[in-house]
Protein backbone atom coordinates (compact mmCIF):
# COMPACT_ATOMS: atom_id res chain seq x y z
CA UNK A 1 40.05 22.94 0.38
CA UNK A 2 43.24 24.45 -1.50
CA UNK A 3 43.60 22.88 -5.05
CA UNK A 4 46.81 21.17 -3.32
CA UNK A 5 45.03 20.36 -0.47
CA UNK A 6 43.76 16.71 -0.67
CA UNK A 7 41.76 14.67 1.74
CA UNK A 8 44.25 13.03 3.89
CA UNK A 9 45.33 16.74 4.80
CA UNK A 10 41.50 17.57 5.52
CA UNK A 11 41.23 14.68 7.76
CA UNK A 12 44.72 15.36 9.40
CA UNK A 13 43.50 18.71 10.54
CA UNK A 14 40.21 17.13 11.61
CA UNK A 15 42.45 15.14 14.20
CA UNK A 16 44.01 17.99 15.25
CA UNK A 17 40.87 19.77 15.69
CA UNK A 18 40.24 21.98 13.27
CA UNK A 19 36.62 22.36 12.82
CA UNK A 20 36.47 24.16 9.56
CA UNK A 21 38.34 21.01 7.70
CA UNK A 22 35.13 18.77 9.11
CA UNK A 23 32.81 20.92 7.17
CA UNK A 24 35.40 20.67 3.79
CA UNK A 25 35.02 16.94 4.20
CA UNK A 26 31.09 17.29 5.06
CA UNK A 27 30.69 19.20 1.50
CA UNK A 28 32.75 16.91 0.02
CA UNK A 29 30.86 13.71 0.89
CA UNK A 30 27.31 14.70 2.30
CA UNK A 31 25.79 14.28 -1.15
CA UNK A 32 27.15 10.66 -1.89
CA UNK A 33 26.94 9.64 1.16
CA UNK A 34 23.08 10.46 1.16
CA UNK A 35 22.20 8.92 -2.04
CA UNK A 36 24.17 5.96 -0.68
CA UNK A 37 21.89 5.85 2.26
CA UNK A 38 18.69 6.23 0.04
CA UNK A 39 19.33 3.72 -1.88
CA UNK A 40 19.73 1.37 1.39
CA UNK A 41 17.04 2.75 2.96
CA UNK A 42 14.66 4.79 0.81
CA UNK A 43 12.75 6.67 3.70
CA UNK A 44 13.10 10.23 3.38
CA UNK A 45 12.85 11.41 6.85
CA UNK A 46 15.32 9.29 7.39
CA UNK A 47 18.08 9.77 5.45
CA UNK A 48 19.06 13.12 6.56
CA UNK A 49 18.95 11.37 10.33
CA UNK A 50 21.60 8.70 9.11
CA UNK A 51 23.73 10.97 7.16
CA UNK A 52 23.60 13.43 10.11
CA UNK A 53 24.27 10.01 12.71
CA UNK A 54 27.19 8.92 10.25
CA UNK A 55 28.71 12.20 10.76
CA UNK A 56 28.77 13.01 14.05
CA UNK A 57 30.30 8.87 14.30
CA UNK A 58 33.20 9.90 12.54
CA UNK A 59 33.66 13.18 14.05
CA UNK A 60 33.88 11.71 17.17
CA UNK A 61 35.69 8.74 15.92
CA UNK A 62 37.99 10.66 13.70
CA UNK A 63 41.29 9.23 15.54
CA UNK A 64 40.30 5.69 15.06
CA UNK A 65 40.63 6.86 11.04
CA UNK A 66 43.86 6.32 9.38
CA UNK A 67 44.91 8.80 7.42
CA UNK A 68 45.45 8.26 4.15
CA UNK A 69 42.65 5.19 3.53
CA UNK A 70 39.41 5.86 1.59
CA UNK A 71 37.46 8.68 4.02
CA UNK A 72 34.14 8.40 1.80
CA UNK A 73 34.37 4.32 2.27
CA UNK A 74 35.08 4.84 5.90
CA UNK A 75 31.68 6.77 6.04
CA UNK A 76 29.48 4.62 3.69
CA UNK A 77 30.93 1.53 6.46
CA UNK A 78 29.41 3.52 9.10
CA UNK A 79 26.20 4.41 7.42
CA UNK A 80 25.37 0.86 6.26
CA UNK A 81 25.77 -0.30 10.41
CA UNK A 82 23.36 2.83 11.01
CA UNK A 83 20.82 1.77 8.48
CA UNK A 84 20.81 -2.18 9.74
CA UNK A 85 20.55 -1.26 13.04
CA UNK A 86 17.73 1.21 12.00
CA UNK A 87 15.94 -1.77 9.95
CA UNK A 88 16.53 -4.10 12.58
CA UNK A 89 15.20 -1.53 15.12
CA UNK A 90 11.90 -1.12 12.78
CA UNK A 91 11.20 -5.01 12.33
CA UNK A 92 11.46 -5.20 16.33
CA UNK A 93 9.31 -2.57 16.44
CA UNK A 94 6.71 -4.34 13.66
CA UNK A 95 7.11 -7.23 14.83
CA UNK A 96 5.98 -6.05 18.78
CA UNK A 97 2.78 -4.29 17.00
CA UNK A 98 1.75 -7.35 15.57
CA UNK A 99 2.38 -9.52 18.71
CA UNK A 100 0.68 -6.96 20.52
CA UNK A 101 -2.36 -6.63 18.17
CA UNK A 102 -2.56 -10.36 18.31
CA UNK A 103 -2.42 -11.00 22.41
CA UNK A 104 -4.79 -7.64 22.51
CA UNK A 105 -7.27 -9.32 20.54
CA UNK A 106 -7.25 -12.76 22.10
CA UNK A 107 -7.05 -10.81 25.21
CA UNK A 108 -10.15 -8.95 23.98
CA UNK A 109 -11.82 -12.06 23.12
CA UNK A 110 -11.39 -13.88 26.26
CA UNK A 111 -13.16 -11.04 28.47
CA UNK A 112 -16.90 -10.23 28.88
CA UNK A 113 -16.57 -6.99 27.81
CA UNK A 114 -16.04 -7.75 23.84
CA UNK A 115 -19.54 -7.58 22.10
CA UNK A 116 -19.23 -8.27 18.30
CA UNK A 117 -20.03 -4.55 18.30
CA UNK A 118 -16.52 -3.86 19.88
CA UNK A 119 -14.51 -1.41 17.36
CA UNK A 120 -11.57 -3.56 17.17
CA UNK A 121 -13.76 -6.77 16.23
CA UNK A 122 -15.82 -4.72 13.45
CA UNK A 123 -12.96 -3.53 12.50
CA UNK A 124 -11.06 -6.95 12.39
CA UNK A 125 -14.33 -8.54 10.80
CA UNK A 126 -14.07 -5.85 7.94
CA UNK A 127 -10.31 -6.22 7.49
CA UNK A 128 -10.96 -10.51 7.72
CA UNK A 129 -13.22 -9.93 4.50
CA UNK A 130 -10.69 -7.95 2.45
CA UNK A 131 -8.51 -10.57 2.11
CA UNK A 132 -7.73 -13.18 -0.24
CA UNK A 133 -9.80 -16.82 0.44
CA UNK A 134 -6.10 -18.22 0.62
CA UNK A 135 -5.19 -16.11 3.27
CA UNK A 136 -7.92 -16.25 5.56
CA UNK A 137 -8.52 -20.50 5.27
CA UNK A 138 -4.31 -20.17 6.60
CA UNK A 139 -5.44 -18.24 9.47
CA UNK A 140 -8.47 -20.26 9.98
CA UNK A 141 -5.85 -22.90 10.21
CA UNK A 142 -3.50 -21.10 12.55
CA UNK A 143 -6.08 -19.43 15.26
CA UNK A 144 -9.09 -21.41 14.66
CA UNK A 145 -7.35 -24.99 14.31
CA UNK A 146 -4.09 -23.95 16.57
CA UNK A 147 -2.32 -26.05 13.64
CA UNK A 148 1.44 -26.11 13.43
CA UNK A 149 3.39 -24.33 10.79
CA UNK A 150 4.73 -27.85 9.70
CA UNK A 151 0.74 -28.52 9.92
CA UNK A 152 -0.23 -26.18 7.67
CA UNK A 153 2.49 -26.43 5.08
CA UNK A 154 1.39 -30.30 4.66
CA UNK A 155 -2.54 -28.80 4.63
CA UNK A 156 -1.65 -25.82 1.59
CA UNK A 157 1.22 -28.14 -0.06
CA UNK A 158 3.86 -25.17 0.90
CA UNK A 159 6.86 -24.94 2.53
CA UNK A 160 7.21 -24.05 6.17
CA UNK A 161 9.07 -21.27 5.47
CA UNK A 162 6.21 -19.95 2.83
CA UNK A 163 3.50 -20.41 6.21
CA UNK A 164 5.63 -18.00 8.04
CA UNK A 165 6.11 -15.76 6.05
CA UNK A 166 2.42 -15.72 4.60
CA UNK A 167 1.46 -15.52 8.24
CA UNK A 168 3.65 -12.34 8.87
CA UNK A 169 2.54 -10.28 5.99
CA UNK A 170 -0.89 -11.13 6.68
CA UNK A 171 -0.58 -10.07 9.96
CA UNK A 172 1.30 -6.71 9.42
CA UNK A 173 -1.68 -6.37 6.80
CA UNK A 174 -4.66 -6.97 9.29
CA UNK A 175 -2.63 -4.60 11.90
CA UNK A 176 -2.19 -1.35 8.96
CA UNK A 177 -6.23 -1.94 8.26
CA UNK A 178 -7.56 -1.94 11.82
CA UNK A 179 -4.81 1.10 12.62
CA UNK A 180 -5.91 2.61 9.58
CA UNK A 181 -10.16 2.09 10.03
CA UNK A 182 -9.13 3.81 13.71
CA UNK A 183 -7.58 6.72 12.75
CA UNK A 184 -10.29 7.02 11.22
CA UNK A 185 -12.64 6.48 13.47
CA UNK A 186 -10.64 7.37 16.51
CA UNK A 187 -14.41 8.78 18.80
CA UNK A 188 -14.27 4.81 19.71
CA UNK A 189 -12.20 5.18 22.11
């Protein structure tokens, strides 16, 4: 970029197609624009993927841009829908482990096959241990007593809301110590 040139002629020749002004802008931006994606999501494999994602957007969107209006906010707009849909995609994706890890083990349960020498119970027995007596009387509650979450709040003198949430990050913390105890025992299977 000339000293005279300023953005709104960098992003003019963008729209006419002029490759090398992208890159000008890239330079100009690709460092803020990744430490504002690290500080909305601090993964580091990651934020090279959104930055890269946010720029090929608004290379391809470049004619929906109007000249002349913020270019970096235009790009930090995009990013922030890139990193919600990437946190939304990871809770989905959490949120499946755990529903699988809990139908696999009723599932497990259920069948003939499951000796309390099964992997998965051993390690679920192990994992059970580790936590706090709070946390596993709420579970008692939950799979042993089918309770309701209203149930349960009225049985620990919590809110609903503090059940569910309890439930989800004990959960998510059963699911990372089994995974874990496989990996590292993974002749099991």
């Amino acid at each position: 970029m000339s000293e005279k040139e300023t953005e709104t002629d960098l992003v003019l020749r963008v729209q006419d197609g002029d490759l090398s002004a992208f890159e000008e802008l890239l330079h100009l931006h690709g460092s803020r624009l990744r430490a504002f994606v690290a500080m909305k999501l601090p993964i580091p494999h990651l934020i090279d993927e959104i930055a890269h994602e946010t720029f090929v957007f608004a290379h391809r969107r470049i004619h929906d841009f109007e000249a002349g209006t913020d270019f970096g906010k235009w790009l930090r707009a995009i990013a922030f829908n890139l990193v919600r849909k990437e946190t939304l995609r990871h809770k989905r994706l959490s949120n499946n482990r755990e529903k699988f890890l809990e139908h696999y083990l009723l599932e497990e349960s259920r069948t003939s096959e499951v000796t309390p020498e099964s992997p998965v119970i051993i390690h679920l027995e192990e994992c059970l241990r580790k936590l706090p007596d709070q946390q596993r009387k709420l579970l008692e509650h939950k799979y042993k007593l089918s309770e309701s979450s209203r149930e349960m709040a009225e049985a620990f003198q919590q809110s609903e809301a503090w059940v569910r949430t309890t439930l989800c990050r004990v959960r998510t913390a059963l699911r990372k110590c089994i995974e874990s105890r496989m990996e590292a025992q993974p002749d099991y299977f």
